[in-house]
C-alpha atoms as a PDB file:
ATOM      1  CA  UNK A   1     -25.637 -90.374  11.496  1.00  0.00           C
ATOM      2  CA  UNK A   2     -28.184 -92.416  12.731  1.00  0.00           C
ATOM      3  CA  UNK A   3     -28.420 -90.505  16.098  1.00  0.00           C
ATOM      4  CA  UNK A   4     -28.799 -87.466  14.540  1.00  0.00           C
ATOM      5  CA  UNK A   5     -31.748 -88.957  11.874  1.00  0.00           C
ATOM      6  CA  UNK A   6     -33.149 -89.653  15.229  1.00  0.00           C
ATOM      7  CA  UNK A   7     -33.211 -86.254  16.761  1.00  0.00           C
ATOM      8  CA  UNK A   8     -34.201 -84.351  13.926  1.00  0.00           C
ATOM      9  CA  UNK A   9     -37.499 -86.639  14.344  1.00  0.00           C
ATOM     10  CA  UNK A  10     -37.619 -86.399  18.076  1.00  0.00           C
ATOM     11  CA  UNK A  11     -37.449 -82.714  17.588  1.00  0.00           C
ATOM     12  CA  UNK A  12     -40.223 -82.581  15.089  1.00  0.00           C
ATOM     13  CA  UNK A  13     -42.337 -84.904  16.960  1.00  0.00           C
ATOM     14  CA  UNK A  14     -41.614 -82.580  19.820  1.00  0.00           C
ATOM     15  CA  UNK A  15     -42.587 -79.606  17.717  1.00  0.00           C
ATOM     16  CA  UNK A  16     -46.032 -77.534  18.328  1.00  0.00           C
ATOM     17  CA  UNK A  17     -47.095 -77.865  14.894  1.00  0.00           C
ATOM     18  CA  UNK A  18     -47.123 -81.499  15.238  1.00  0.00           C
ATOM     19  CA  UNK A  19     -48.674 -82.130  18.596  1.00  0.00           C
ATOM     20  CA  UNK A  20     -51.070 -79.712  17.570  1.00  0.00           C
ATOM     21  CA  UNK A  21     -51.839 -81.739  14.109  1.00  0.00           C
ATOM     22  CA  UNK A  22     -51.652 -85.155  16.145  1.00  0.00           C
ATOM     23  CA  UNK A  23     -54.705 -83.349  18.563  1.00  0.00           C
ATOM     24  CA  UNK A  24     -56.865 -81.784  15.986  1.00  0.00           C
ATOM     25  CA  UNK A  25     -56.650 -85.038  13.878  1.00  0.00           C
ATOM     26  CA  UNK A  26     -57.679 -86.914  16.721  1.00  0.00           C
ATOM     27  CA  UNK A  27     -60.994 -84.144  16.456  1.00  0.00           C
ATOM     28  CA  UNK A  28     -61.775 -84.385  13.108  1.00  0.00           C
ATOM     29  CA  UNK A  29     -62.188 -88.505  13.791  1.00  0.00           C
ATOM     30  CA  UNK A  30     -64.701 -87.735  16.295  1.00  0.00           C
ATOM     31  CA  UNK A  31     -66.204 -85.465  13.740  1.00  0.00           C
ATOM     32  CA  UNK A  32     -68.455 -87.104  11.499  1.00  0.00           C
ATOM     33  CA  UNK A  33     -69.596 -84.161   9.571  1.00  0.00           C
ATOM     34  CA  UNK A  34     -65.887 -84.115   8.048  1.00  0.00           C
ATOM     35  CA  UNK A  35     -65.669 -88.050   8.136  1.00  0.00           C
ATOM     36  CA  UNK A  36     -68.129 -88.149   5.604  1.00  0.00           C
ATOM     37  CA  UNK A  37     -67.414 -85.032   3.892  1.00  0.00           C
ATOM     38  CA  UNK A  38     -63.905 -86.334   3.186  1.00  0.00           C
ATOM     39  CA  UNK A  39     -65.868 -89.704   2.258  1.00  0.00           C
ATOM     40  CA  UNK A  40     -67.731 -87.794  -0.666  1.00  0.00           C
ATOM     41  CA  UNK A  41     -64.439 -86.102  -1.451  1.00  0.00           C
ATOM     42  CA  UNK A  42     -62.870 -89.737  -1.965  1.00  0.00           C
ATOM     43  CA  UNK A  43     -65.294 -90.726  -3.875  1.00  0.00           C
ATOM     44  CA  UNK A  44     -65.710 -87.835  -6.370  1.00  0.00           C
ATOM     45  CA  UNK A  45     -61.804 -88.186  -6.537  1.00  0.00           C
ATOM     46  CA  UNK A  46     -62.451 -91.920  -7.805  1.00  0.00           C
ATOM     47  CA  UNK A  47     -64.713 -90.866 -10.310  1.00  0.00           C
ATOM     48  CA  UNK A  48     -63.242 -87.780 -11.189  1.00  0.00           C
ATOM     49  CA  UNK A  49     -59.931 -89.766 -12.082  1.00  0.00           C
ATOM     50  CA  UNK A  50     -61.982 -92.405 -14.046  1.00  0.00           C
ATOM     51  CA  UNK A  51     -63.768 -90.133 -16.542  1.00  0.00           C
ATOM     52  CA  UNK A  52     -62.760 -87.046 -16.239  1.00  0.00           C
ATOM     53  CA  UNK A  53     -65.611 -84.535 -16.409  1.00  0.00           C
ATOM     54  CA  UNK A  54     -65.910 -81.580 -15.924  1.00  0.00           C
ATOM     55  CA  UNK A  55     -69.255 -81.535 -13.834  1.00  0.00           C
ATOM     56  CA  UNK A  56     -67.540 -83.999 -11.638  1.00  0.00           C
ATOM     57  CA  UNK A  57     -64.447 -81.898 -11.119  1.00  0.00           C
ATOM     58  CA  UNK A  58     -66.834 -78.860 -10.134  1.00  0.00           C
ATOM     59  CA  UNK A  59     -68.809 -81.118  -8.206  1.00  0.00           C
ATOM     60  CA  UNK A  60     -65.000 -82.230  -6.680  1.00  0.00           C
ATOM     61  CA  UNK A  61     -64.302 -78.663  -5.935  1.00  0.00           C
ATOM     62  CA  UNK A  62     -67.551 -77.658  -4.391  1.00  0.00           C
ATOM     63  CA  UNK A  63     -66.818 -80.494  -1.566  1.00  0.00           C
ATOM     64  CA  UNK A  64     -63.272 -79.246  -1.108  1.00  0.00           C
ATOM     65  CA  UNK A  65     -64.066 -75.813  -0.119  1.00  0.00           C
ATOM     66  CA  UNK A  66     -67.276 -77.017   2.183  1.00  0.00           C
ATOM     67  CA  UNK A  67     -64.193 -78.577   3.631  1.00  0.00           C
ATOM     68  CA  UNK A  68     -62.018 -75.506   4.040  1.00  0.00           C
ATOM     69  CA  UNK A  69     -64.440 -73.682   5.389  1.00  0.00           C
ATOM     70  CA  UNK A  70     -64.963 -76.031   8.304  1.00  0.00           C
ATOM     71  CA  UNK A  71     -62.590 -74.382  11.072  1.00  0.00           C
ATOM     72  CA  UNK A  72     -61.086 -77.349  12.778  1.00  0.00           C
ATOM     73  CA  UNK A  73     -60.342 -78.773   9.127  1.00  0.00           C
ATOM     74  CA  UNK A  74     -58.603 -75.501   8.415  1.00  0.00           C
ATOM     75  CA  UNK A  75     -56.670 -75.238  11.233  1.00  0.00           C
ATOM     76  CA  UNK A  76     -55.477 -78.733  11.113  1.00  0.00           C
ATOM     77  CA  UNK A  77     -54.330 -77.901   7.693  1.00  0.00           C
ATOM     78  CA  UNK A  78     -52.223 -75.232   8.548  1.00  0.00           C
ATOM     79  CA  UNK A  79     -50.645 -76.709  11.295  1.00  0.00           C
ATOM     80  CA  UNK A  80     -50.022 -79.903   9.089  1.00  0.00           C
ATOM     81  CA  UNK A  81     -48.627 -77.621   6.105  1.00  0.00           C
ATOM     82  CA  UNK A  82     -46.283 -76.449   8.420  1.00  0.00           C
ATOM     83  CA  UNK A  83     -45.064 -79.591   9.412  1.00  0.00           C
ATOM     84  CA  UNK A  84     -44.548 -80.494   6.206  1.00  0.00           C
ATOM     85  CA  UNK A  85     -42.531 -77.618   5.317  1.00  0.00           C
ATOM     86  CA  UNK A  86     -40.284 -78.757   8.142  1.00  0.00           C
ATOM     87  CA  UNK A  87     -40.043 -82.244   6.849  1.00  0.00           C
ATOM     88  CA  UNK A  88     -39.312 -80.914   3.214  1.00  0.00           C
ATOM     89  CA  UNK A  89     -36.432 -78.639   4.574  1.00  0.00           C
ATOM     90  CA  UNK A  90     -34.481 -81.347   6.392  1.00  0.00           C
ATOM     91  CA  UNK A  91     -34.867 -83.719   3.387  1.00  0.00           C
ATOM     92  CA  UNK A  92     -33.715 -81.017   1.123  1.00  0.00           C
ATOM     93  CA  UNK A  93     -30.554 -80.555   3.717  1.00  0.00           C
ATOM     94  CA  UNK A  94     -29.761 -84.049   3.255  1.00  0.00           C
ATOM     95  CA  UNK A  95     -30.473 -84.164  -0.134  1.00  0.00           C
ATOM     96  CA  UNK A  96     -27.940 -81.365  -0.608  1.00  0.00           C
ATOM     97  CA  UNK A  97     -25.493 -83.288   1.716  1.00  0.00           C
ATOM     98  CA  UNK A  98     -25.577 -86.431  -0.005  1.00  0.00           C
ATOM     99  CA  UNK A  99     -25.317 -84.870  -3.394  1.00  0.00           C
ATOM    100  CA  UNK A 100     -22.474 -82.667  -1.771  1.00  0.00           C
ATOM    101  CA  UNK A 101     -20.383 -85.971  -0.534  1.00  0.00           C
ATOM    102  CA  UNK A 102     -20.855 -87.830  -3.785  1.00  0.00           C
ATOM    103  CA  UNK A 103     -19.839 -85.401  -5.839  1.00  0.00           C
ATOM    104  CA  UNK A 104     -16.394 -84.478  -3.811  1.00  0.00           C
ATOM    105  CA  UNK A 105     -15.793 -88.417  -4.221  1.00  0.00           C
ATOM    106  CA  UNK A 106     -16.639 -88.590  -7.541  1.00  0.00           C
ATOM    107  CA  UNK A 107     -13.528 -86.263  -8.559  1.00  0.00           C
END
């Protein structure tokens, strides 16, 4: 079990989507327009989740798409929602496994 835990991450490490996140994440560090964009975004999230308002959730949403709109942001985004989705789908496989194998013993 273990060896194949092992190359389901070896083959997502190995994937495109992933070297390609690991490479435009390393881009967005050197980037300090989105460094302190995502700073602001931080912070408005701190406030936001302390009282609540609705200027600061408009204010929170305003900094959110600046960041969308950067290209490098967005295409690090869609590469990372992508790896994701391949994270979520072998974790729903084993979820289904498990709950597969306990069940038979269960009876």
């Amino acid at each position: 079990m273990n060896k194949a835990v092992e190359e389901i991450v070896w083959t997502i490490k190995e994937s495109l989507e992933y070297k390609k996140c690991l490479e435009l994440k390393k881009l967005m560090q050197d980037n300090d327009d989105i460094k302190q964009l995502i700073a602001k975004i931080k912070l408005k999230q701190k406030e936001y989740v302390k009282y609540e308002t609705e200027d600061v959730k408009e204010e929170l949403d305003e900094l959110e798409k600046k960041l969308e709109e950067i290209p490098l942001y967005y295409e690090y985004n869609k590469y990372l929602t992508k790896v994701n989705e391949m994270i979520n789908l072998v974790k729903d496989e084993l979820n289904d496994y498990f709950d597969k194998l306990l069940n038979e013993e269960a009876y």
